[in-house]
N, C-alpha and C. Protein backbone atom coordinates (compact mmCIF):
# COMPACT_ATOMS: atom_id res chain seq x y z
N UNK A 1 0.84 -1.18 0.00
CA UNK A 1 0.00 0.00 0.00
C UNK A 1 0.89 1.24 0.00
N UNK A 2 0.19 2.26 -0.74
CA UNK A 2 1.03 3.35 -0.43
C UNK A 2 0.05 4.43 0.04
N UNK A 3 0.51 5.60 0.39
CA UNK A 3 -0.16 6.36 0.85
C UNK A 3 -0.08 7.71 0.08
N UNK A 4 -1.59 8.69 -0.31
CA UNK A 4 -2.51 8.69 0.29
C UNK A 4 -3.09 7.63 -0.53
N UNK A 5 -3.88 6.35 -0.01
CA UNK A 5 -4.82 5.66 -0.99
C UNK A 5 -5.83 5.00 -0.31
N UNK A 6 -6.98 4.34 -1.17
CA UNK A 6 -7.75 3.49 -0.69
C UNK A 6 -7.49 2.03 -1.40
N UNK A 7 -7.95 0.93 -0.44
CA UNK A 7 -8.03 -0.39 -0.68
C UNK A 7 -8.89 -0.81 0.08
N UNK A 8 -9.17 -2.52 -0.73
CA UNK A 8 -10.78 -2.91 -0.19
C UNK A 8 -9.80 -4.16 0.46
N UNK A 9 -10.57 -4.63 1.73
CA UNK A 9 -9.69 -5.69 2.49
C UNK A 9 -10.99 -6.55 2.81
N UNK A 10 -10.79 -7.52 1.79
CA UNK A 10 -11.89 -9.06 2.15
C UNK A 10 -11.56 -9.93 2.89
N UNK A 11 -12.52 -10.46 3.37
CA UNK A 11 -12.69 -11.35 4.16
C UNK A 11 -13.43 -12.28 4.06
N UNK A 12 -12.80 -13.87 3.83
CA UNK A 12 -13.45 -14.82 3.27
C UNK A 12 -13.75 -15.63 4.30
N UNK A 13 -15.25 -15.95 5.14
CA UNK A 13 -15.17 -17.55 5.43
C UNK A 13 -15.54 -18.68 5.36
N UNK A 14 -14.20 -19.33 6.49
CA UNK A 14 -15.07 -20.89 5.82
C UNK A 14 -14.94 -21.33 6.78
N UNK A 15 -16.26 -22.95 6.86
CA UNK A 15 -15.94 -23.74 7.66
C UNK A 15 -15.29 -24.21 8.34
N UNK A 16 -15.41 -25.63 9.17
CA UNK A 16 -14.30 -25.98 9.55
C UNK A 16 -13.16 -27.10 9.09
N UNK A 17 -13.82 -27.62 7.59
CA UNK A 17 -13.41 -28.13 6.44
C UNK A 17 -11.76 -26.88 5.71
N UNK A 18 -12.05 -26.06 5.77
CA UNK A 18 -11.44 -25.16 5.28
C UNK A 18 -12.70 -24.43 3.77
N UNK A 19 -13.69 -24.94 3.33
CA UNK A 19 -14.64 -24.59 2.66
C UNK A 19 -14.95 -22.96 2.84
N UNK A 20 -15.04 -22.61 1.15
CA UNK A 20 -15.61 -21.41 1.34
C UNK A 20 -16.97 -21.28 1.94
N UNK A 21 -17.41 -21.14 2.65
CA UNK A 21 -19.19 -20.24 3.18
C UNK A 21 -19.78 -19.70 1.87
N UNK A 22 -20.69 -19.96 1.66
CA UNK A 22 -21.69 -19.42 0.18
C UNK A 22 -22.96 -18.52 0.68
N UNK A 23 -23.66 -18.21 2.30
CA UNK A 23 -23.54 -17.59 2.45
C UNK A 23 -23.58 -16.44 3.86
N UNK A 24 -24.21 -15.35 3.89
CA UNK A 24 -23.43 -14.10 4.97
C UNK A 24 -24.39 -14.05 6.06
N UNK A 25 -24.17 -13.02 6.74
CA UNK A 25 -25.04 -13.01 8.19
C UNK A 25 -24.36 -12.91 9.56
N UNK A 26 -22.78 -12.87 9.16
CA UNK A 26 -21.93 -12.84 10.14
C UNK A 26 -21.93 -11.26 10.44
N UNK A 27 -21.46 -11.04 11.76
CA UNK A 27 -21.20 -9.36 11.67
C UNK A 27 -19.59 -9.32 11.78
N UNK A 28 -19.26 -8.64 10.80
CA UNK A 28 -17.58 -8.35 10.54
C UNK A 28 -17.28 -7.47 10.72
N UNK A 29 -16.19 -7.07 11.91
CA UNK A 29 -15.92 -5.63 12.19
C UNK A 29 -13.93 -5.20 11.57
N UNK A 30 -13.84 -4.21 10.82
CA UNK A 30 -12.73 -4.51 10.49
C UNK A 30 -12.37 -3.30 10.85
N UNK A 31 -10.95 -3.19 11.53
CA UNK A 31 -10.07 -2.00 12.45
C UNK A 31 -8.36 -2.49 11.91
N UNK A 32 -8.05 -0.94 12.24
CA UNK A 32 -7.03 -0.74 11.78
C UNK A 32 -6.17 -0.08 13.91
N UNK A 33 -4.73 -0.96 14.03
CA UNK A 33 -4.47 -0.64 15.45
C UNK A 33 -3.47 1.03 15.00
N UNK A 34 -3.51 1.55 14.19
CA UNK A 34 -2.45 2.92 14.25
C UNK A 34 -3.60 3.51 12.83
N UNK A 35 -4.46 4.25 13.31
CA UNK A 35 -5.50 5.46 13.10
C UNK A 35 -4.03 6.72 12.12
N UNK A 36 -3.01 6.64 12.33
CA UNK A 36 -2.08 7.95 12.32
C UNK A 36 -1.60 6.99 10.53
N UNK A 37 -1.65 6.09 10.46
CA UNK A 37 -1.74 5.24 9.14
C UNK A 37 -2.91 5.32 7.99
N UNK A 38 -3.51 4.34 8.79
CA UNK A 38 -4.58 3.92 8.51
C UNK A 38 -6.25 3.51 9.07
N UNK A 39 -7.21 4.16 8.08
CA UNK A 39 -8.12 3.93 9.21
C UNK A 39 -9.36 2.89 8.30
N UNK A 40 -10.51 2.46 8.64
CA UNK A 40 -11.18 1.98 8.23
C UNK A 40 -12.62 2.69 8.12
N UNK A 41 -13.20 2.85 6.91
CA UNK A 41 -14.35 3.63 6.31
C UNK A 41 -14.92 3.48 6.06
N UNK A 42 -16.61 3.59 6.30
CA UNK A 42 -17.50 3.39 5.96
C UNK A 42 -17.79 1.93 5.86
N UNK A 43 -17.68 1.08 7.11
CA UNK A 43 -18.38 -0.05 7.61
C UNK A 43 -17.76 -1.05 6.86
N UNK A 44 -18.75 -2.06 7.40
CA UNK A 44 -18.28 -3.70 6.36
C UNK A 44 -19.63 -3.88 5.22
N UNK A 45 -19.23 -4.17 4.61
CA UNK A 45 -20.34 -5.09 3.66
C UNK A 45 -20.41 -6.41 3.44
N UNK A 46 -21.09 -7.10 3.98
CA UNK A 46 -21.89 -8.39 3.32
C UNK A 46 -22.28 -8.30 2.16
N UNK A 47 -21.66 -9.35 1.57
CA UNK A 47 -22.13 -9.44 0.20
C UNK A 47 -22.83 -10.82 0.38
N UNK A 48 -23.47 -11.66 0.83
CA UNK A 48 -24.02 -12.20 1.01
C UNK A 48 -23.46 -13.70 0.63
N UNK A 49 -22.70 -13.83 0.33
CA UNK A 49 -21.89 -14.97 -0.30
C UNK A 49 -20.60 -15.19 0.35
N UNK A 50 -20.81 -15.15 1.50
CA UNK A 50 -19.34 -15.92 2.42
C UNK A 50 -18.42 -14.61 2.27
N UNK A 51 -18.53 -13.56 1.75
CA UNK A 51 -17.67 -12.57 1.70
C UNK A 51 -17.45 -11.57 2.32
N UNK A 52 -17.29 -10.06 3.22
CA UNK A 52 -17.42 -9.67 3.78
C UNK A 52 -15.84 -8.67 3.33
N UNK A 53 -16.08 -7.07 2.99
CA UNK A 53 -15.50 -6.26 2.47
C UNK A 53 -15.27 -4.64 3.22
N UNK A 54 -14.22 -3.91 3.16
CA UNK A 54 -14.01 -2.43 4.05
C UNK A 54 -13.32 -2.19 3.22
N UNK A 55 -13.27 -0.88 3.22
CA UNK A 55 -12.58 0.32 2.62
C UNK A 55 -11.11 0.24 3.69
N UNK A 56 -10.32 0.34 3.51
CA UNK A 56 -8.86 1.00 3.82
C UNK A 56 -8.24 2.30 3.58
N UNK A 57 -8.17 3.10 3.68
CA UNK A 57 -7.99 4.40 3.68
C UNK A 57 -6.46 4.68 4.18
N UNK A 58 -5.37 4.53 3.50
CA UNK A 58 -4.01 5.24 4.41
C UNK A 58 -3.69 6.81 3.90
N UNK A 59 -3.39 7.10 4.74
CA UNK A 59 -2.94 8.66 5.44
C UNK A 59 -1.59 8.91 5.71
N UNK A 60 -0.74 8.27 5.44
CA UNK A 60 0.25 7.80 6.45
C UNK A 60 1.58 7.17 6.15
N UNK A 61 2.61 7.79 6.30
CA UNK A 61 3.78 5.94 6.43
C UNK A 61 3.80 5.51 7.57
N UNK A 62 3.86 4.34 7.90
CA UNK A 62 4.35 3.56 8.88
C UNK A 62 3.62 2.29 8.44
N UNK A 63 3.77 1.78 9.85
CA UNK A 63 2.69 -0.04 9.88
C UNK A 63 1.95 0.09 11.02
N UNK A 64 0.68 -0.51 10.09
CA UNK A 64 -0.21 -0.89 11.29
C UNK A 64 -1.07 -2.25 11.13
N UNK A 65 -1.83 -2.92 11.97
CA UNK A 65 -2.04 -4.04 11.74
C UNK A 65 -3.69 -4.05 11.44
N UNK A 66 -4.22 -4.88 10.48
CA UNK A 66 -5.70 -4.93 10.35
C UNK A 66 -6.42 -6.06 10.79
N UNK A 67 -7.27 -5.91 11.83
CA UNK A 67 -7.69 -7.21 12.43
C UNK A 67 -9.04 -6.94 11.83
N UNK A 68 -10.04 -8.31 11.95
CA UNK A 68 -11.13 -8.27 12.04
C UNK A 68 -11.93 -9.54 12.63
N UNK A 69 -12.65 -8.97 13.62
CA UNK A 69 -13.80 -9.53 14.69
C UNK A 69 -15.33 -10.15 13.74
N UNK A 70 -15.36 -11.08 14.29
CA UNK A 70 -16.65 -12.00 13.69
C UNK A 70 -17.30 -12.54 15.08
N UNK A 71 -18.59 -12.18 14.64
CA UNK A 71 -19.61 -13.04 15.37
C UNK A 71 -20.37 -13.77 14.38
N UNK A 72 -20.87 -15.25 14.51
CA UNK A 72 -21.77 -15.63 13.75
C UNK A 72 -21.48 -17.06 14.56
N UNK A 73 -22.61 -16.75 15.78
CA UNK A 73 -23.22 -17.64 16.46
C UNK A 73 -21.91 -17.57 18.09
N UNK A 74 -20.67 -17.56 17.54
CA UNK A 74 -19.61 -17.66 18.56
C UNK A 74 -18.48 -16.46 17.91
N UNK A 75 -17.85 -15.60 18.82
CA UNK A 75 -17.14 -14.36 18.65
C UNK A 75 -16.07 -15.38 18.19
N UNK A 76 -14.71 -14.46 17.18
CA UNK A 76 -13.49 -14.36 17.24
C UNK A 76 -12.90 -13.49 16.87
N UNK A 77 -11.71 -12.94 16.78
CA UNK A 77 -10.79 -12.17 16.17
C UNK A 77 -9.41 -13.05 15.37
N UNK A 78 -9.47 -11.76 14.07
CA UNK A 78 -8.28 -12.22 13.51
C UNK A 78 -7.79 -11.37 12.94
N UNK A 79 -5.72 -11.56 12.92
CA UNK A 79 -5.14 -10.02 12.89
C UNK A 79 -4.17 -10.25 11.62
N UNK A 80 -4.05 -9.47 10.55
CA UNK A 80 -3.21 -9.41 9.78
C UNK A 80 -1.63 -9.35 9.98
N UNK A 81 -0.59 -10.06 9.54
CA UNK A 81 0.60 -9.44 9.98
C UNK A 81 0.89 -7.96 9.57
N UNK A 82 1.64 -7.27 10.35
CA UNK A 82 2.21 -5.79 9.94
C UNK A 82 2.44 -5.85 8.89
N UNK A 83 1.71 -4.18 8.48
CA UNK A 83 1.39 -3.86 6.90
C UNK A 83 2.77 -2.87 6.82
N UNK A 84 3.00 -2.47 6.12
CA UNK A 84 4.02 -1.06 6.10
C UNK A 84 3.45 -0.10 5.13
N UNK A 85 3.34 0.50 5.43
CA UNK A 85 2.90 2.07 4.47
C UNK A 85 4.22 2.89 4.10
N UNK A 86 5.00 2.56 2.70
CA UNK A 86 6.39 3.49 3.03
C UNK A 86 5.84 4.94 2.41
């Protein structure tokens, strides 16, 4: 990524097969941990097909990490490794 830009950051899931999900209903929350980078805009979208999509927005050089939180039936989180914005 470079900065100033936008990017879309998907999120695919699946079972416990490793199977894609066909389809949505999960709530996907997607955050960015350094705001002074990067932030996240204008919500998630369900696309209704196992997919789940955010805007990325950097501002910024440095790194920051993009996690995103799911509920659908039982909570989890999951965190991207460090991004770098040069």
């Amino acid at each position: 990524m470079t900065y100033p830009s936008s990017q879309t950051a998907t999120l695919t899931s699946r079972d416990s097969f490793g199977m894609p999900l066909t389809t949505g209903g999960a709530t996907v929350t997607f955050t960015s941990n350094n705001s002074g980078v990067a932030t996240v805009t204008g919500g998630t979208t369900d696309h209704n097909d196992g997919t789940y999509t955010a805007t990325i927005n950097t501002s910024g050089t440095g790194t920051f990490i993009l996690s995103a939180s799911v509920t659908a039936g039982t909570s989890f989180s999951i965190s991207s490794v460090p991004i770098t914005v040069p």
